[in-house]
N, C-alpha and C. Protein backbone atom coordinates (compact mmCIF):
# COMPACT_ATOMS: atom_id res chain seq x y z
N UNK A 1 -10.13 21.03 11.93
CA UNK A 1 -8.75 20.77 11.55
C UNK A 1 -8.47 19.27 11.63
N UNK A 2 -7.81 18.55 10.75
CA UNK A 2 -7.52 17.04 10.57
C UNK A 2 -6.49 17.19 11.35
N UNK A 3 -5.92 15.58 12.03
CA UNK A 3 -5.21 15.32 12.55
C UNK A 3 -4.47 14.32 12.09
N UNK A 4 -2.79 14.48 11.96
CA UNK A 4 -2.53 13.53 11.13
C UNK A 4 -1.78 12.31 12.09
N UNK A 5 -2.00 11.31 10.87
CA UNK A 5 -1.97 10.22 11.41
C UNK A 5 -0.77 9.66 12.68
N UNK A 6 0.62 10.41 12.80
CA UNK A 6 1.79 9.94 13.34
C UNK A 6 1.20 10.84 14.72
N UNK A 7 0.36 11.68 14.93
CA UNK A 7 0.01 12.68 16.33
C UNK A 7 -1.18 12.02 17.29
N UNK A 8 -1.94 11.33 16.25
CA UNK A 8 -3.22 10.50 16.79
C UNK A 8 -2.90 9.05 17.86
N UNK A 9 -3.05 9.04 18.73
CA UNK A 9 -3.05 8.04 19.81
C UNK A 9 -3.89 6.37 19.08
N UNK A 10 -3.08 5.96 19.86
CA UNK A 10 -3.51 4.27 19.25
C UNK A 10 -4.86 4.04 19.12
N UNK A 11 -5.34 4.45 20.23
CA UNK A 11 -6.56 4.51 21.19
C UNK A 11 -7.73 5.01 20.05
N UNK A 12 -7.04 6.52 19.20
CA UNK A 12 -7.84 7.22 18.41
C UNK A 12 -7.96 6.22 17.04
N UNK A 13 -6.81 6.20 16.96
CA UNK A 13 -6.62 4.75 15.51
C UNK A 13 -7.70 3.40 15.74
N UNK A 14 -7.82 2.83 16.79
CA UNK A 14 -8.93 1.91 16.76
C UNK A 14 -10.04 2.15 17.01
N UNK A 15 -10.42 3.58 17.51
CA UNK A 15 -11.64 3.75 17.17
C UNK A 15 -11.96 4.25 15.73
N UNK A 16 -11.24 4.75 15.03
CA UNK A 16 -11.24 4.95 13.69
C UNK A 16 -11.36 3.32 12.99
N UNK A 17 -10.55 2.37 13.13
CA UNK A 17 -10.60 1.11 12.77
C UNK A 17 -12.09 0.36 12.96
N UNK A 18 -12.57 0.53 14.37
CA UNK A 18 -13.59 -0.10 14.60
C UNK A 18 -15.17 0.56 14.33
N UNK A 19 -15.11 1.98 14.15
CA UNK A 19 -16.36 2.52 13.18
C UNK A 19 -16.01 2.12 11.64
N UNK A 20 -14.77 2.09 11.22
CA UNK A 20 -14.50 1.44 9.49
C UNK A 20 -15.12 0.14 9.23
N UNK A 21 -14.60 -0.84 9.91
CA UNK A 21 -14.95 -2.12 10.10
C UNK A 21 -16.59 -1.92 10.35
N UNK A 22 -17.63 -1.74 11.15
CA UNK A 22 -18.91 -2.05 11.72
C UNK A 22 -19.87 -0.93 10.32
N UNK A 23 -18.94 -0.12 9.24
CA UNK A 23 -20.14 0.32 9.04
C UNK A 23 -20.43 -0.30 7.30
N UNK A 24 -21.72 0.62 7.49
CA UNK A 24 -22.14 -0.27 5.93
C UNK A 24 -21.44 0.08 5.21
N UNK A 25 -21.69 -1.09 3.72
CA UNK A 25 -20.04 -0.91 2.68
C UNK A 25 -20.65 0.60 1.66
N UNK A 26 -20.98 0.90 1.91
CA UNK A 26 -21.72 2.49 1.44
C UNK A 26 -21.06 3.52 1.79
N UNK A 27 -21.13 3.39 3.25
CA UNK A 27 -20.28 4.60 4.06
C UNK A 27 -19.23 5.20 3.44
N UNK A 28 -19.03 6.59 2.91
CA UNK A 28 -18.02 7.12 2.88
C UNK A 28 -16.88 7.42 4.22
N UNK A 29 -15.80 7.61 3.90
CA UNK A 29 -14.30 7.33 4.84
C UNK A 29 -13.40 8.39 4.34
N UNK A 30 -12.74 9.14 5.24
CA UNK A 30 -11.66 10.14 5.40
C UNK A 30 -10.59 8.97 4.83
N UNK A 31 -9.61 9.81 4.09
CA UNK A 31 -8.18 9.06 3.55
C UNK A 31 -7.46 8.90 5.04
N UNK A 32 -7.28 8.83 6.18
CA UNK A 32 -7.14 9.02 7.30
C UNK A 32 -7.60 7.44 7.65
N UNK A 33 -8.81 7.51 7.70
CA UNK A 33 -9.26 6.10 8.24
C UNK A 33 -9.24 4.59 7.36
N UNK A 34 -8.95 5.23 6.18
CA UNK A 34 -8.50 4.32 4.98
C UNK A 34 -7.17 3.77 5.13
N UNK A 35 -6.14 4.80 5.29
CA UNK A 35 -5.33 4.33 5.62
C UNK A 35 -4.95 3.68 6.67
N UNK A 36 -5.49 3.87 7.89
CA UNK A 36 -5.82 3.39 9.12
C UNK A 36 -5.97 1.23 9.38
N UNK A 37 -6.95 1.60 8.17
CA UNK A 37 -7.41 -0.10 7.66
C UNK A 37 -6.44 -0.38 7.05
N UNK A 38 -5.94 0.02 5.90
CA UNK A 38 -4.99 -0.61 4.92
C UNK A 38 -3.42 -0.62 5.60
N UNK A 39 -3.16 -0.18 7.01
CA UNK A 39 -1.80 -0.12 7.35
C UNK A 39 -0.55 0.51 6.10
N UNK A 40 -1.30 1.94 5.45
CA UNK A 40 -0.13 2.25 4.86
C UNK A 40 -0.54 3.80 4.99
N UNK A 41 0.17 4.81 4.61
CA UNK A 41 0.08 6.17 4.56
C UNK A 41 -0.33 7.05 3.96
N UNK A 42 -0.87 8.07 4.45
CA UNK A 42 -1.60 8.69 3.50
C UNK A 42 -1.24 9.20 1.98
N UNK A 43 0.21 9.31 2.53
CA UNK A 43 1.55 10.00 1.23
C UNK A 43 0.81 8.24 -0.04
N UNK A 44 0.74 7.12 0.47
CA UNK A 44 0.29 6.22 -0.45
C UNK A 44 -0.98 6.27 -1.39
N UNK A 45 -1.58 6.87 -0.31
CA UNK A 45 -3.13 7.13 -0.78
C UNK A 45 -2.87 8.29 -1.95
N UNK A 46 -1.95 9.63 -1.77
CA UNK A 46 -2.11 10.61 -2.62
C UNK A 46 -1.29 9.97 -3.83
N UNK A 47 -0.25 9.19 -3.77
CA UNK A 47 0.13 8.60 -4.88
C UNK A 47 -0.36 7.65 -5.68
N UNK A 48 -1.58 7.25 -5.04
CA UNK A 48 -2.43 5.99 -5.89
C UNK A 48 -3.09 7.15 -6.58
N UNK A 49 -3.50 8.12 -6.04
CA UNK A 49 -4.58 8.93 -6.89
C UNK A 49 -3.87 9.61 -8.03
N UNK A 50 -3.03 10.03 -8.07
CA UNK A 50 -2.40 10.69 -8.58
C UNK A 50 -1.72 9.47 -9.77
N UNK A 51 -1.47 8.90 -10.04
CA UNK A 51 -0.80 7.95 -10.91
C UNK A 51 -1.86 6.93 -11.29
N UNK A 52 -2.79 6.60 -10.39
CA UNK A 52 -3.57 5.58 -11.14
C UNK A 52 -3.69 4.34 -10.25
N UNK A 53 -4.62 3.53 -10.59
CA UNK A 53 -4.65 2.14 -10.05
C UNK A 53 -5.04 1.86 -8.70
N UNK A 54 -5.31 2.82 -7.92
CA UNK A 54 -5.71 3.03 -6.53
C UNK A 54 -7.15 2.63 -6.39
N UNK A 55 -7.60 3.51 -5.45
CA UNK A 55 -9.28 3.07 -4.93
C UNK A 55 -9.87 4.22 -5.53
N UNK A 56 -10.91 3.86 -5.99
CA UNK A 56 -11.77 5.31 -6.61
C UNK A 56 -12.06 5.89 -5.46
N UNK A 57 -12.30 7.18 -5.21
CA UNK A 57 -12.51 8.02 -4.65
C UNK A 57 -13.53 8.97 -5.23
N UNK A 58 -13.97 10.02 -4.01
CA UNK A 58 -14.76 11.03 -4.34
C UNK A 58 -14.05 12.40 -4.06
N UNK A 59 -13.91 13.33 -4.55
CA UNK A 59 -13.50 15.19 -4.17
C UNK A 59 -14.14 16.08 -4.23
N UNK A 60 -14.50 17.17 -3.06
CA UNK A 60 -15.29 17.74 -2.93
C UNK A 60 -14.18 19.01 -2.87
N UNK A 61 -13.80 20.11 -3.01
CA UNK A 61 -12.76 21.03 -2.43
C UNK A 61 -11.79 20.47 -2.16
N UNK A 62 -10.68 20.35 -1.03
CA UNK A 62 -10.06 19.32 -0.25
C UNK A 62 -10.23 18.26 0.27
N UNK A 63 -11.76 18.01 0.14
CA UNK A 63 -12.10 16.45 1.10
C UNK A 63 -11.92 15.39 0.08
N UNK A 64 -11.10 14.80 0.63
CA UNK A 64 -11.20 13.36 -0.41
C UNK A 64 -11.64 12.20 0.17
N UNK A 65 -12.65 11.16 0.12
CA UNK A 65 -13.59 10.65 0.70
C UNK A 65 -13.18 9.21 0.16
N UNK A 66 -13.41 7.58 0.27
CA UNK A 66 -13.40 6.81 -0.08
C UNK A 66 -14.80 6.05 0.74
N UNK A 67 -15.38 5.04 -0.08
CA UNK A 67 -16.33 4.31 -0.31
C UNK A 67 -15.94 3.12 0.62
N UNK A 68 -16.30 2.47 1.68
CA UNK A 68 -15.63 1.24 1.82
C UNK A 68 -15.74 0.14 1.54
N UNK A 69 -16.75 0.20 0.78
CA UNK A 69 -16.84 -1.09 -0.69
C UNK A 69 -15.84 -1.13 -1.53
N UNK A 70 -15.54 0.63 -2.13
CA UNK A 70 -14.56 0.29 -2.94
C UNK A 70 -12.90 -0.08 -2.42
N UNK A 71 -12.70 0.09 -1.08
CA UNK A 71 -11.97 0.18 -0.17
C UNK A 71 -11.46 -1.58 -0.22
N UNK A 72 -12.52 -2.13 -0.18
CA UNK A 72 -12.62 -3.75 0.53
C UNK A 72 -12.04 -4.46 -1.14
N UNK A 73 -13.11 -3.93 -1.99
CA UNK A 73 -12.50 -3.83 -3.14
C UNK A 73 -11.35 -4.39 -3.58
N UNK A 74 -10.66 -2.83 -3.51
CA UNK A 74 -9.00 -2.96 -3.55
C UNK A 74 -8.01 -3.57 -3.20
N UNK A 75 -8.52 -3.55 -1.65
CA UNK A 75 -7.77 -4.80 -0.69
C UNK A 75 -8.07 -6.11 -1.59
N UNK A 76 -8.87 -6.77 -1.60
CA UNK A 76 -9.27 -7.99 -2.44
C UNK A 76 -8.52 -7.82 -3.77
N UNK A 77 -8.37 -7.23 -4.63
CA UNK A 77 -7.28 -6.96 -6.02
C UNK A 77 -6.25 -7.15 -5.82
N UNK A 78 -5.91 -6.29 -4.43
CA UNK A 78 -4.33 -6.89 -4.40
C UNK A 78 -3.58 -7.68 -3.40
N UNK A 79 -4.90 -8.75 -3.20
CA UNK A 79 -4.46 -9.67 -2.11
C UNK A 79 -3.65 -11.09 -3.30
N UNK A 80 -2.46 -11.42 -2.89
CA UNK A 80 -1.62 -12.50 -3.25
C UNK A 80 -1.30 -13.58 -2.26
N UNK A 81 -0.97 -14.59 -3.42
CA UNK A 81 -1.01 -16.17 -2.53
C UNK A 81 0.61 -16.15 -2.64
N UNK A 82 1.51 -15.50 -3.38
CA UNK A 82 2.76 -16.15 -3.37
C UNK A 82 3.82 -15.00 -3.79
N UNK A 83 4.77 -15.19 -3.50
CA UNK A 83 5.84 -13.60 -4.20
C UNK A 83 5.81 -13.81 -5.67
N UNK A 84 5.59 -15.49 -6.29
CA UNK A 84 5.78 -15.26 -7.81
C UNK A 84 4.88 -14.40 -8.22
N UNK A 85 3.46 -14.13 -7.77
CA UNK A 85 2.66 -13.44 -8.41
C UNK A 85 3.01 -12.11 -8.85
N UNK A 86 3.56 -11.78 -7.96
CA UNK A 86 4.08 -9.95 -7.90
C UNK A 86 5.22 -9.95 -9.43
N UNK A 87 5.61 -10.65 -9.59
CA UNK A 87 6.52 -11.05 -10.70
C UNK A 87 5.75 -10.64 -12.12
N UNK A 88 4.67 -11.45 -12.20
CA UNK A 88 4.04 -11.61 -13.63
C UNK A 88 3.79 -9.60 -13.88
């Protein structure tokens, strides 16, 4: 059974953070620990998928898995130097 993210102890969150961080950029990742890194929610994660423009992902049944290459990826796409950018 998953545990969602607002029930999980800080404690559990950085160890989730610090196996994300140390492993190879290969490693597949629970939307859980993705979000974990990216400081946003999972409700974000199902709306990137769902509309577009998000992190590719993998689906197996219910498991939805992310890459943390493609993860690092993303972060890097939508890293900005200034608020005008968000504009264009």
């Amino acid at each position: 059974m998953k545990i969602k993210l607002n029930e999980m102890s800080q404690k559990d969150k950085d160890l989730r953070l610090n196996r994300f961080l140390s492993a190879s950029d290969q490693q597949l990742f629970p939307q859980e620990d993705v979000a974990i890194y990216l400081s946003c929610s999972i409700h974000t994660l199902q709306r990137l998928r769902c509309v577009g423009g998000g992190i590719p992902y993998t689906k197996v049944g219910r498991c939805v898995t992310y890459k943390k290459l493609d993860v690092l990826a993303y972060q890097e796409r939508n890293t900005v130097m200034h608020t005008a950018q968000l504009a264009c």
